[in-house]
PDB file of N, CA and C in Angstrom:
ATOM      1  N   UNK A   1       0.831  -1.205   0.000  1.00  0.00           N
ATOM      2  CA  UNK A   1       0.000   0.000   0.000  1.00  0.00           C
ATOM      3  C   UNK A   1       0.868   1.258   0.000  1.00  0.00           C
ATOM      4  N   UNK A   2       1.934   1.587   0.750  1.00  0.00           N
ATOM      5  CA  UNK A   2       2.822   2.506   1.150  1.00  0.00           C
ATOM      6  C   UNK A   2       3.592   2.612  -0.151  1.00  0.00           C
ATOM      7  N   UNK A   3       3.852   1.746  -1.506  1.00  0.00           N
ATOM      8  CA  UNK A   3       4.668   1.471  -2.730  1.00  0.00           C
ATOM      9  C   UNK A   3       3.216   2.177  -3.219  1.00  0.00           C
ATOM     10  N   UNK A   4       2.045   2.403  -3.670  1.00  0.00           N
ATOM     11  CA  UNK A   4       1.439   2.433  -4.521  1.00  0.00           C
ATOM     12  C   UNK A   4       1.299   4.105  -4.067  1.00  0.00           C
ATOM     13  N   UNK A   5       1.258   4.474  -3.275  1.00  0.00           N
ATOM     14  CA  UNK A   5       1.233   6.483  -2.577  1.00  0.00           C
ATOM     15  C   UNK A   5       2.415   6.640  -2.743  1.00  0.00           C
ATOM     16  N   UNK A   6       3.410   6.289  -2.781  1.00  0.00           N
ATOM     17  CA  UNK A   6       5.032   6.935  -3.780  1.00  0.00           C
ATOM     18  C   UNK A   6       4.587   6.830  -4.691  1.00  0.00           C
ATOM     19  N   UNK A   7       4.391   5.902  -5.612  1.00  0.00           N
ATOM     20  CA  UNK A   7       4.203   6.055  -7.106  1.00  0.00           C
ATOM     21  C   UNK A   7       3.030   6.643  -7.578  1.00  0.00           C
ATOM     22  N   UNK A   8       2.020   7.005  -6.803  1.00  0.00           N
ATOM     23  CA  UNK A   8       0.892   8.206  -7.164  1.00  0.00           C
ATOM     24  C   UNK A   8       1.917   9.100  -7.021  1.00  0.00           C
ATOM     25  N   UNK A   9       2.050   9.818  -5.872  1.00  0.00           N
ATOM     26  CA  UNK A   9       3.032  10.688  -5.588  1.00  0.00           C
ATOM     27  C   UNK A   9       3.878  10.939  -6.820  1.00  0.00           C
ATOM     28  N   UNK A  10       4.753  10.125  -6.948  1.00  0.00           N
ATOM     29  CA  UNK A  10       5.883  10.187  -8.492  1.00  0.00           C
ATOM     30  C   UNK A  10       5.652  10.552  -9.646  1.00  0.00           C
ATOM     31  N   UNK A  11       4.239  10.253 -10.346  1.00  0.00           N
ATOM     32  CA  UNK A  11       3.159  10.354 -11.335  1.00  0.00           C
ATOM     33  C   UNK A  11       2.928  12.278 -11.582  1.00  0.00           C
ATOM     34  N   UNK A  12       2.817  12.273  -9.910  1.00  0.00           N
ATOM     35  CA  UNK A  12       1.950  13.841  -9.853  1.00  0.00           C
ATOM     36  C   UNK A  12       3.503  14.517 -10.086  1.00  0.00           C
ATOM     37  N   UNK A  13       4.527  14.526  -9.264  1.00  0.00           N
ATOM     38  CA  UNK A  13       5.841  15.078  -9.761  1.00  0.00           C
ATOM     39  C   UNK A  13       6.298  15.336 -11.288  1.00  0.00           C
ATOM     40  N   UNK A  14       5.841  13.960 -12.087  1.00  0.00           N
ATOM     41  CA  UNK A  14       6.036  14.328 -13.697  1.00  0.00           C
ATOM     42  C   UNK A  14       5.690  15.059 -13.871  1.00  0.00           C
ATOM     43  N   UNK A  15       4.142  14.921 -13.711  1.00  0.00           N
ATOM     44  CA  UNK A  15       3.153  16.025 -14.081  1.00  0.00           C
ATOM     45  C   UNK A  15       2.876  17.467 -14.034  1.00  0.00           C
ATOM     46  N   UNK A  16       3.625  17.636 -12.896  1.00  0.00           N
ATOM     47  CA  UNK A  16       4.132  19.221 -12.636  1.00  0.00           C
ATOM     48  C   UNK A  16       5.508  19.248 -13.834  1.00  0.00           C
ATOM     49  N   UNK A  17       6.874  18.597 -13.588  1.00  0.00           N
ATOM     50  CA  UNK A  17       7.317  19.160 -14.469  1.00  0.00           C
ATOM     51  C   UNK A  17       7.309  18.842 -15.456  1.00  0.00           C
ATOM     52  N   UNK A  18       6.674  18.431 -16.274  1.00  0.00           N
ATOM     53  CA  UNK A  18       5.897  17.819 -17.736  1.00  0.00           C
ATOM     54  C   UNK A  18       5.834  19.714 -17.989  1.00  0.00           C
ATOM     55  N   UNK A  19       5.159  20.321 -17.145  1.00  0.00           N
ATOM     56  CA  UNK A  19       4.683  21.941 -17.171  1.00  0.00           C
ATOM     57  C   UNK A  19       6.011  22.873 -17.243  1.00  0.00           C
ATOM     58  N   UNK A  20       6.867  22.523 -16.615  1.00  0.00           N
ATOM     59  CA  UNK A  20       8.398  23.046 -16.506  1.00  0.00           C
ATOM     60  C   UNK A  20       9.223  22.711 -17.509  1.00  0.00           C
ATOM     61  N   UNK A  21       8.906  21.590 -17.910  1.00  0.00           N
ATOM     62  CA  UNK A  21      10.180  21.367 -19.171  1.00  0.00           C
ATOM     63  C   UNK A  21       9.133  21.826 -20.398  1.00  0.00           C
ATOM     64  N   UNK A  22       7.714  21.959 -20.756  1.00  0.00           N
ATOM     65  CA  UNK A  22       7.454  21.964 -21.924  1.00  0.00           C
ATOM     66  C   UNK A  22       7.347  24.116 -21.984  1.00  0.00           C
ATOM     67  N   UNK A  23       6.691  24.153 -20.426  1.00  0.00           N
ATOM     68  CA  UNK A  23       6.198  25.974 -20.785  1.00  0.00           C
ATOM     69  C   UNK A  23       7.850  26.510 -20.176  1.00  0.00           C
ATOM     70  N   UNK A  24       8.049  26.257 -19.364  1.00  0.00           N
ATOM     71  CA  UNK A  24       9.048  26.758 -18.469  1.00  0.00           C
ATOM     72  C   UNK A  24      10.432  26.964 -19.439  1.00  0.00           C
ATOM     73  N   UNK A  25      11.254  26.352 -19.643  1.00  0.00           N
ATOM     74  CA  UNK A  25      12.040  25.660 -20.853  1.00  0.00           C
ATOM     75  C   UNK A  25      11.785  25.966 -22.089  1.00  0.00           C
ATOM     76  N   UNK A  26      10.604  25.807 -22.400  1.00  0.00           N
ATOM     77  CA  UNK A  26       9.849  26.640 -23.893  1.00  0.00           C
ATOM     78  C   UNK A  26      10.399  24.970 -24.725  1.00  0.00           C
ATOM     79  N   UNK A  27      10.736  23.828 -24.132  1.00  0.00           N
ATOM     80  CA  UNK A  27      11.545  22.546 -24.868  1.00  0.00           C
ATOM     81  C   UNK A  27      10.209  21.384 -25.142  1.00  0.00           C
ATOM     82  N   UNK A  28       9.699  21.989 -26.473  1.00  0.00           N
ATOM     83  CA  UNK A  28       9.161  20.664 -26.898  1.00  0.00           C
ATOM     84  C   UNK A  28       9.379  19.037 -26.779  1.00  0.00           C
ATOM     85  N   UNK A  29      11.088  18.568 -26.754  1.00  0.00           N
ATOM     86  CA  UNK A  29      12.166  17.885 -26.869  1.00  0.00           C
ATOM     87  C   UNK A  29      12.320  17.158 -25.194  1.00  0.00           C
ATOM     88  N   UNK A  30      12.189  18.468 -24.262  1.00  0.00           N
ATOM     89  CA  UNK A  30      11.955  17.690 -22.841  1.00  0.00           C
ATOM     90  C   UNK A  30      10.740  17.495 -22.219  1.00  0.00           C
ATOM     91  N   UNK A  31      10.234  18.155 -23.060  1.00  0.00           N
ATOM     92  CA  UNK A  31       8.437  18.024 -22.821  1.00  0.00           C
ATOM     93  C   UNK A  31       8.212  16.116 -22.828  1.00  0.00           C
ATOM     94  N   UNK A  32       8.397  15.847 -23.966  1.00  0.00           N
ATOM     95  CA  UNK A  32       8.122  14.897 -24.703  1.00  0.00           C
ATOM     96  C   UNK A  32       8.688  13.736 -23.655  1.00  0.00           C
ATOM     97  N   UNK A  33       9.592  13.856 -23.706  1.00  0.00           N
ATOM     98  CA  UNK A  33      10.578  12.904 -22.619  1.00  0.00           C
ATOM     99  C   UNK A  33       9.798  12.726 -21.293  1.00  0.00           C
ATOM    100  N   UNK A  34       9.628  14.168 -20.573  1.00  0.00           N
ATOM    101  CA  UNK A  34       9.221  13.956 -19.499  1.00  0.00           C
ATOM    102  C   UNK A  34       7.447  13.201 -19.336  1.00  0.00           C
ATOM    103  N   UNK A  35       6.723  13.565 -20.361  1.00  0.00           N
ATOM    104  CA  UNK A  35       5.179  13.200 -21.013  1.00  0.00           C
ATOM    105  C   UNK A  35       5.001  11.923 -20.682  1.00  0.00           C
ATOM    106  N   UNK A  36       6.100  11.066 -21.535  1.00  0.00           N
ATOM    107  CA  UNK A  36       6.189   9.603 -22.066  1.00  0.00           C
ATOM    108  C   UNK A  36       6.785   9.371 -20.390  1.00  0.00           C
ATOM    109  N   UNK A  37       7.165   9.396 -19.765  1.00  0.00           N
ATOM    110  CA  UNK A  37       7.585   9.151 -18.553  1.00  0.00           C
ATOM    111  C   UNK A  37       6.521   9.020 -17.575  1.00  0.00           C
ATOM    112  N   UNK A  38       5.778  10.403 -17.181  1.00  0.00           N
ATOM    113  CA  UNK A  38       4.563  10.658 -16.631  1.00  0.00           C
ATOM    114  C   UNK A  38       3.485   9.461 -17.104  1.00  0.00           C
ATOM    115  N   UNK A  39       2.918   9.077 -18.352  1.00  0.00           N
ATOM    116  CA  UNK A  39       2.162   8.176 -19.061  1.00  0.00           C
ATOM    117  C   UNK A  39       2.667   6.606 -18.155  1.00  0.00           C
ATOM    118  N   UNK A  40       4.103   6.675 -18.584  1.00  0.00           N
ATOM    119  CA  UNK A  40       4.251   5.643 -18.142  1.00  0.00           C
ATOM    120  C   UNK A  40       3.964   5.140 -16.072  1.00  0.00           C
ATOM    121  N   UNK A  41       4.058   6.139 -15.716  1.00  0.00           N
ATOM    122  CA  UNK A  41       3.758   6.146 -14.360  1.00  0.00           C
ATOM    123  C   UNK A  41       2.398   6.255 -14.072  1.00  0.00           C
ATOM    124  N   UNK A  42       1.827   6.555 -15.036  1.00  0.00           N
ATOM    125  CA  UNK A  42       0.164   6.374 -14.486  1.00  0.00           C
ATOM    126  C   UNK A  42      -0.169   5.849 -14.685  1.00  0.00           C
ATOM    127  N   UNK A  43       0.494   4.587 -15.955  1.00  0.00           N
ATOM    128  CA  UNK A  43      -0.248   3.296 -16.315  1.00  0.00           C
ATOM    129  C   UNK A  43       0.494   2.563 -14.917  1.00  0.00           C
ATOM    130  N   UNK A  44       1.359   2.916 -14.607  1.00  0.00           N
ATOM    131  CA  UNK A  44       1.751   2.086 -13.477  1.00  0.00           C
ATOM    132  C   UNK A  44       1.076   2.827 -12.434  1.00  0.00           C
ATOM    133  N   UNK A  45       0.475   3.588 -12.183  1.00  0.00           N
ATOM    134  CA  UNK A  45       0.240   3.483 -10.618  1.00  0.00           C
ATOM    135  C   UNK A  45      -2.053   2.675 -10.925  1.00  0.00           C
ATOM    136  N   UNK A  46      -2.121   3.375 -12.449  1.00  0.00           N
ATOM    137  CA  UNK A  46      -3.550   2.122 -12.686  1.00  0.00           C
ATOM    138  C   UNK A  46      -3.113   0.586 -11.900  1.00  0.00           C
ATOM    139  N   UNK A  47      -2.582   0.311 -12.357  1.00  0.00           N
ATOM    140  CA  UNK A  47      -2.002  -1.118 -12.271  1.00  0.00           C
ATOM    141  C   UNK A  47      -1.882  -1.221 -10.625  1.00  0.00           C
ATOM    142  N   UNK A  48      -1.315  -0.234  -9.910  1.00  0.00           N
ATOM    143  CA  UNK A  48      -1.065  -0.886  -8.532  1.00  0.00           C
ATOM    144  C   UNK A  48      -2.475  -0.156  -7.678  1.00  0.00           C
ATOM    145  N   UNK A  49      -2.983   0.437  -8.268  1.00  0.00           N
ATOM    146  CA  UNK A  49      -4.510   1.256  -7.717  1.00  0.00           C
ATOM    147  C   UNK A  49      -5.512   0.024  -7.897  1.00  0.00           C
ATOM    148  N   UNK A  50      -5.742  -0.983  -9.231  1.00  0.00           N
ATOM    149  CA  UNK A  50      -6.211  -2.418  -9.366  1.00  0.00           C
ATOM    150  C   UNK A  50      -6.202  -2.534  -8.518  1.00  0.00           C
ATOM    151  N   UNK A  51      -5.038  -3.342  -7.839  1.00  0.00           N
ATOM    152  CA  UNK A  51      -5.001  -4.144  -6.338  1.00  0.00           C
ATOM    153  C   UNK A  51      -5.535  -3.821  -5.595  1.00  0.00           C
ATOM    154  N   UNK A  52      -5.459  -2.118  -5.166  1.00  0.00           N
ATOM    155  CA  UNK A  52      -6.110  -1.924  -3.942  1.00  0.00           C
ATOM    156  C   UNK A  52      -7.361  -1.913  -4.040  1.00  0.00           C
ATOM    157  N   UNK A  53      -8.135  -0.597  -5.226  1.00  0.00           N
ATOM    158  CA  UNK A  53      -9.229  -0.340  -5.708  1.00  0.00           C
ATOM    159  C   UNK A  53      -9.504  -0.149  -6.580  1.00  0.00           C
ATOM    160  N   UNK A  54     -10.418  -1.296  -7.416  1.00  0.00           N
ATOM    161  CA  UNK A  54     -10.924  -1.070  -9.070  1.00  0.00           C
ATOM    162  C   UNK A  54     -11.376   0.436  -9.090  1.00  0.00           C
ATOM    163  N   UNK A  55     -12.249   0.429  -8.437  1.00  0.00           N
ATOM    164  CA  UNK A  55     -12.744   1.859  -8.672  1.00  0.00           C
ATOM    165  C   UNK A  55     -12.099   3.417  -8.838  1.00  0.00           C
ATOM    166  N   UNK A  56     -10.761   3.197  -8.067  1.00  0.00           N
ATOM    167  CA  UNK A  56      -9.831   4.356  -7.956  1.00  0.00           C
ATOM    168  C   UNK A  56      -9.224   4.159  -9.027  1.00  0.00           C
ATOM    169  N   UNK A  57      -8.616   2.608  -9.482  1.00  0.00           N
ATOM    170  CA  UNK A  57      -7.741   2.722 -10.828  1.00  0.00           C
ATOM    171  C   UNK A  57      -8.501   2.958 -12.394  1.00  0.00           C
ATOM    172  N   UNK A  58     -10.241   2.907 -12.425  1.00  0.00           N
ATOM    173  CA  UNK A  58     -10.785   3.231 -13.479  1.00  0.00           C
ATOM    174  C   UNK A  58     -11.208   4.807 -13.119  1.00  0.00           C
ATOM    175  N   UNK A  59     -10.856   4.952 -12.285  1.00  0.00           N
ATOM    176  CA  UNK A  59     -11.133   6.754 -12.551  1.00  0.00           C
ATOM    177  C   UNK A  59      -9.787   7.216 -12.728  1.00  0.00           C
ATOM    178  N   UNK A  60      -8.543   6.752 -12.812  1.00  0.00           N
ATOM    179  CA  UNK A  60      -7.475   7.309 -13.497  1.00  0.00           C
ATOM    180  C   UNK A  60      -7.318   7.063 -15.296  1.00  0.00           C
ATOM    181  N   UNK A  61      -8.527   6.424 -15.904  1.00  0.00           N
ATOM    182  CA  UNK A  61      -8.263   5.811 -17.225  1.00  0.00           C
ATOM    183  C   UNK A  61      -8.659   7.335 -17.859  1.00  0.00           C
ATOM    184  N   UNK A  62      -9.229   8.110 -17.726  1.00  0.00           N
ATOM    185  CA  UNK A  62      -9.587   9.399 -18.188  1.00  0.00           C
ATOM    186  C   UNK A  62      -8.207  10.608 -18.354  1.00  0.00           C
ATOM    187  N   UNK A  63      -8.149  10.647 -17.413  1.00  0.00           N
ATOM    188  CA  UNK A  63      -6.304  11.336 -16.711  1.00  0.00           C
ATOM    189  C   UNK A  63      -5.682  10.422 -18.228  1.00  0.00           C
ATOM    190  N   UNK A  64      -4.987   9.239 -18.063  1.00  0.00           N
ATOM    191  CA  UNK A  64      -4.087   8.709 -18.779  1.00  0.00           C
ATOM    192  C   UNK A  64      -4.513   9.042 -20.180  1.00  0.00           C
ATOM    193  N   UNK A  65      -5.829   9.158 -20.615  1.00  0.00           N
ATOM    194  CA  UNK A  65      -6.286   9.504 -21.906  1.00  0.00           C
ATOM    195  C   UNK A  65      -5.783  10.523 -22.352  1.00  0.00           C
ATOM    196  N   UNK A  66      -6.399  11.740 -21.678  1.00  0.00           N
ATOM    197  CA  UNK A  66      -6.221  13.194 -21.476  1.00  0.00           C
ATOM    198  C   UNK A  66      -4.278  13.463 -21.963  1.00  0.00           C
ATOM    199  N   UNK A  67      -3.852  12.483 -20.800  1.00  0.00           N
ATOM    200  CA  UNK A  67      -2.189  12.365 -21.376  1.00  0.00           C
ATOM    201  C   UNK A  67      -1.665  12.016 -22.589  1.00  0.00           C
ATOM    202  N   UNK A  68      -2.864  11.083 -23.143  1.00  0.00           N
ATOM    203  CA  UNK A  68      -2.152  10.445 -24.111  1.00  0.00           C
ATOM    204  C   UNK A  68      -2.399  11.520 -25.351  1.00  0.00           C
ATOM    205  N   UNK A  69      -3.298  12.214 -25.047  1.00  0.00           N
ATOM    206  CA  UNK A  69      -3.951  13.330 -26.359  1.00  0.00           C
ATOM    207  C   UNK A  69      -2.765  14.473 -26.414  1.00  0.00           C
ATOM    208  N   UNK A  70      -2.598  14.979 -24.968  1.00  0.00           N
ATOM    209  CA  UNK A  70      -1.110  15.850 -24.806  1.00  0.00           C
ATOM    210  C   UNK A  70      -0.117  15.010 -25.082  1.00  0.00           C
ATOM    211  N   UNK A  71       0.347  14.011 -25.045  1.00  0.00           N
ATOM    212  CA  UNK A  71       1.574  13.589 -25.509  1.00  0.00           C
ATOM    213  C   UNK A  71       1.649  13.647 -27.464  1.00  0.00           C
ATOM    214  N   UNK A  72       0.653  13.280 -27.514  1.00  0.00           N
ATOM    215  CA  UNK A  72       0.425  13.733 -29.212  1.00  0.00           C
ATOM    216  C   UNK A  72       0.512  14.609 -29.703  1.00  0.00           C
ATOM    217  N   UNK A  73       0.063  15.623 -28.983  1.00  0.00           N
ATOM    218  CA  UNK A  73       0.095  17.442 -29.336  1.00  0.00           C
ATOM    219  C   UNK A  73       1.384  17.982 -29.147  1.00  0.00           C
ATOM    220  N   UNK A  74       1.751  17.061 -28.481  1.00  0.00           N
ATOM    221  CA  UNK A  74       3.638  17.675 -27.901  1.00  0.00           C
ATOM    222  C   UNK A  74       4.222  17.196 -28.897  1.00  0.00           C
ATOM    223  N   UNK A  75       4.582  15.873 -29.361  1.00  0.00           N
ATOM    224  CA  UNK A  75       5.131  15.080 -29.915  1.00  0.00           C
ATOM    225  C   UNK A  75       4.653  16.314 -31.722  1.00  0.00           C
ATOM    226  N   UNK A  76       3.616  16.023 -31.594  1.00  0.00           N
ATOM    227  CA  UNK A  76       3.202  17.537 -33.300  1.00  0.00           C
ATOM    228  C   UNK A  76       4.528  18.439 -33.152  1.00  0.00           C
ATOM    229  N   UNK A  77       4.122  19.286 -31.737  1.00  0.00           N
ATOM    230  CA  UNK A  77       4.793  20.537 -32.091  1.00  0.00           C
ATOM    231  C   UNK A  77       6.123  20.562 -31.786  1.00  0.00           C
ATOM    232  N   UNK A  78       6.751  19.207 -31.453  1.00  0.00           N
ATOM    233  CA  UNK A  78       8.128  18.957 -31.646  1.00  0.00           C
ATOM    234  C   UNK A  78       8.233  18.788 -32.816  1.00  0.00           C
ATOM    235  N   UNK A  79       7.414  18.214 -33.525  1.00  0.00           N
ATOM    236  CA  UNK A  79       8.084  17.949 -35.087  1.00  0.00           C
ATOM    237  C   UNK A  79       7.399  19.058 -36.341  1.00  0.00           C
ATOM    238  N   UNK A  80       7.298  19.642 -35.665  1.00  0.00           N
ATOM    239  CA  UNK A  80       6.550  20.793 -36.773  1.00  0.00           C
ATOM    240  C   UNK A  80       7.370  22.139 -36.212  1.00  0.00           C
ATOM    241  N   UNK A  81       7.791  22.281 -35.236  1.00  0.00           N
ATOM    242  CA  UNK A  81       8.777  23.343 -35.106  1.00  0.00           C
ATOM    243  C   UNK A  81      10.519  22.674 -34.766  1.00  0.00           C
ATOM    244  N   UNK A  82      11.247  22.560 -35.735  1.00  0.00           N
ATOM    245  CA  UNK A  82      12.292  22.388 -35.547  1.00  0.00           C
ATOM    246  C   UNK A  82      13.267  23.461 -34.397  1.00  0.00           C
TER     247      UNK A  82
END
């Protein structure tokens, strides 16, 4: 239980600087990096939210969506602004 509130915890840390490397930085390039990182931590903390509570880990499937639409939009305007 105490492993699955670090890795919420860890998730929300991307997520702030997901905001720092893409606005802060003005870096499409660390945006992206940090995005795909964040994604990957929320499919992992779905996964350990399962165990505890179905219900808590299907109300993060919206969130991870939402990410996956910004990771696309990032991933654009990395490759459309050199």
């Amino acid at each position: 239980m105490k492993a699955t509130i670090y890795i919420f915890a860890l998730q929300f840390v991307f997520n702030i600087a997901w905001s720092g490397a893409f606005f802060g930085l003005r870096s499409p390039y660390y945006g992206l990096i940090v995005i795909v990182l964040l994604w990957l931590m929320i499919l992992l903390t779905i996964f350990k939210f399962w165990q505890v509570s179905r219900n808590a880990a299907l109300l993060l499937v919206p969130y991870i969506l939402w990410v996956s639409f910004a990771m696309a939009l990032n991933y654009n305007i990395m490759v459309l602004n050199p």
